[in-house]
Each structure stands twice: as C-alpha cells, then as structure tokens.
N, C-alpha and C. Protein backbone atom coordinates (compact mmCIF):
# COMPACT_ATOMS: atom_id res chain seq x y z
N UNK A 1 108.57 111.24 98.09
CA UNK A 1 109.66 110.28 98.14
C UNK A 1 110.12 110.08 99.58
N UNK A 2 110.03 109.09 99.91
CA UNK A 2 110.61 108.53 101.50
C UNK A 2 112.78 108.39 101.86
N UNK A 3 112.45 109.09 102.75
CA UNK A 3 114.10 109.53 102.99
C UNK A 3 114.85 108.11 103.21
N UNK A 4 115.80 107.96 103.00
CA UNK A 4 116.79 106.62 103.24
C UNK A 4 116.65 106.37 104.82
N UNK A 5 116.67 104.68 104.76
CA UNK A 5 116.77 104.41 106.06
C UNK A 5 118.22 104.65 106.61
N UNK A 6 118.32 105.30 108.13
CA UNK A 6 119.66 105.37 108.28
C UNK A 6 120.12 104.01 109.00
N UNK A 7 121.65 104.18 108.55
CA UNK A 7 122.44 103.49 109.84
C UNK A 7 122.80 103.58 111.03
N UNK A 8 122.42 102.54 112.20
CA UNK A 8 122.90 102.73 113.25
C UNK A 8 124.27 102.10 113.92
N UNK A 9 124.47 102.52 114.88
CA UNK A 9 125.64 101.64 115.26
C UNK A 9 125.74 100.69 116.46
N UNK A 10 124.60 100.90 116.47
CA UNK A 10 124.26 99.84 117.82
C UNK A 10 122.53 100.22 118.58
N UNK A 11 121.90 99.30 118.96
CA UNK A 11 120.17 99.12 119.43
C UNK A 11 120.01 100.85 120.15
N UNK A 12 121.46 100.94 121.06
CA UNK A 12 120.74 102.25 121.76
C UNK A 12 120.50 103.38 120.87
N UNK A 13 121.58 103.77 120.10
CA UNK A 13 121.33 104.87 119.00
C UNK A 13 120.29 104.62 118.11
N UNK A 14 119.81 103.59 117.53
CA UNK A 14 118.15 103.47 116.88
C UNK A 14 117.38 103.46 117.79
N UNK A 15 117.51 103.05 118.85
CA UNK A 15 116.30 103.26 119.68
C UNK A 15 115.77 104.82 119.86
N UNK A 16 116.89 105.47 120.20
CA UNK A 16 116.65 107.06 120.26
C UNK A 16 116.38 107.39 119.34
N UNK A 17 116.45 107.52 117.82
CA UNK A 17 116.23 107.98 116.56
C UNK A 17 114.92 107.58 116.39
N UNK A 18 114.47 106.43 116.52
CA UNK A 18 112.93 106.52 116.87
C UNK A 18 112.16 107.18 117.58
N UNK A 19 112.62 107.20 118.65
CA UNK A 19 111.90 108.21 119.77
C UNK A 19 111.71 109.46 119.59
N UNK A 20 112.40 109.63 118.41
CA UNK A 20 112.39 111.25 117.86
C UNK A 20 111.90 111.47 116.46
N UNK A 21 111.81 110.38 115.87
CA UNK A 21 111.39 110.73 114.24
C UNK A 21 110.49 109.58 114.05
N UNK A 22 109.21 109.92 113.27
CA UNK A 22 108.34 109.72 112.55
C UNK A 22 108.40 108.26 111.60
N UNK A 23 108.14 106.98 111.29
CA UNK A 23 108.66 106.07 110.75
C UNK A 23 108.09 106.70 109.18
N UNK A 24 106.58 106.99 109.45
CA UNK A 24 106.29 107.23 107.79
C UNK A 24 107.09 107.66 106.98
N UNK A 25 108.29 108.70 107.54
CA UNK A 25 109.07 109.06 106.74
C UNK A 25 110.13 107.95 106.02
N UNK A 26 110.00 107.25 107.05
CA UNK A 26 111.24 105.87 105.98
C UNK A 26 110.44 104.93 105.66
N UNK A 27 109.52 104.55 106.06
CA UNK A 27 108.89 103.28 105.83
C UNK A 27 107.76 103.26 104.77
N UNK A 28 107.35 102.61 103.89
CA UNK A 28 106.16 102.69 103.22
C UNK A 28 105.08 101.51 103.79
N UNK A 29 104.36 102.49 104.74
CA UNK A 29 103.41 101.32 105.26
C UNK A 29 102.06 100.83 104.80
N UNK A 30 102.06 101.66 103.71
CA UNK A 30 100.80 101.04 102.16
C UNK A 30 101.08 99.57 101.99
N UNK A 31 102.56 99.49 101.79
CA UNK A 31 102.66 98.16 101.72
C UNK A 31 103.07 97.09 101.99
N UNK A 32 103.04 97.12 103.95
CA UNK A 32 102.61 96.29 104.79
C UNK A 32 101.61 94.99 104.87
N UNK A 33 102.46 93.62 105.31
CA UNK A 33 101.40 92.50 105.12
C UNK A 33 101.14 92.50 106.41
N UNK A 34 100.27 92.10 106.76
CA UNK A 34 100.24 90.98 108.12
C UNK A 34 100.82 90.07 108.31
N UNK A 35 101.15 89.68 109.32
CA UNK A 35 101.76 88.21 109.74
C UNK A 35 101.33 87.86 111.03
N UNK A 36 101.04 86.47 110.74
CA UNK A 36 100.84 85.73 112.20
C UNK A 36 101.89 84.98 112.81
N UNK A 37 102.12 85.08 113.72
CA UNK A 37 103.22 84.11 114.33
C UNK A 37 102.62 83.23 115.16
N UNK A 38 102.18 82.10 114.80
CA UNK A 38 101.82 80.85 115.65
C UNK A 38 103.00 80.08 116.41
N UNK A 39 102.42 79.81 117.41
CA UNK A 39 103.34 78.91 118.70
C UNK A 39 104.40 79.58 119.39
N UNK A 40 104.27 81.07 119.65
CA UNK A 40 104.67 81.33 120.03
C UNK A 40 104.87 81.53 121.69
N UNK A 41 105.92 81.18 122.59
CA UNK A 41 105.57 81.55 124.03
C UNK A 41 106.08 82.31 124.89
N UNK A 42 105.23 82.89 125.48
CA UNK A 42 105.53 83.75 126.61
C UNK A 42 107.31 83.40 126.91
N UNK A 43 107.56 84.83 127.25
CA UNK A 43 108.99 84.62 127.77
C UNK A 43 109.25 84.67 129.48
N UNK A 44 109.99 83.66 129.75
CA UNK A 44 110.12 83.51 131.01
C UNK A 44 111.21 84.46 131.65
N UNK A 45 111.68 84.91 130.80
CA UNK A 45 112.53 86.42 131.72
C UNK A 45 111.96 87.79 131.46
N UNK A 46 112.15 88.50 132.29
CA UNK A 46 111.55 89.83 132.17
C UNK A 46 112.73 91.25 131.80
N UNK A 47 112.21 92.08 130.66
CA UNK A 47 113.17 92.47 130.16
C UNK A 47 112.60 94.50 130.41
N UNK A 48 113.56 95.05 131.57
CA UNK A 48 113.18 96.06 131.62
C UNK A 48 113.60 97.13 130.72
N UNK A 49 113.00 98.09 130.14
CA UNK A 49 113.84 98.82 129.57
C UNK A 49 114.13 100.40 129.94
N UNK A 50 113.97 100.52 131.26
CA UNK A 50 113.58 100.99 131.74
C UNK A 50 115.65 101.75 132.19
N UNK A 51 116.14 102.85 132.00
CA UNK A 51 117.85 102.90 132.61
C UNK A 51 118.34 103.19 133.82
C-alpha cells in the first residue's frame, strides 16, 4: 500500500522532501501514461536553481 501524498506549504519545502524520499513510495508509476506536449518553446529566461 503506497503512503499518502503529503502536504506542502510552499515549492521550497516539497522540493526538499523530494530530495530526500523516494517517489515510488507515493506514486503508482504502473500506471503512468505518456504524454506529448507539442509546440512547445524554448524559454527565453533562464531559471537558476541554484541558492
């Protein structure tokens, strides 16, 4: 059984909770589609994420 997804309270605190835990545990990726995203374009700003 896959654990509940948690809540965050904002991008930085999920970002770290990823960085530390495993998705298989929340996610069921058996049943994952593909998707294509057509027309998509390059972004003209550059986004560091770097702190």
């Amino acid at each position: 059984m896959r654990q509940p997804m948690p809540e965050f309270k904002n991008e930085d605190e999920e970002r770290e909770f990823w960085a530390t835990h495993d998705s298989s545990e929340y996610v069921d990726w058996s049943k994952g589609k593909r998707a294509v995203f057509q027309n998509l374009k390059p972004s003209t700003r550059y986004f560091s994420t770097a702190s």
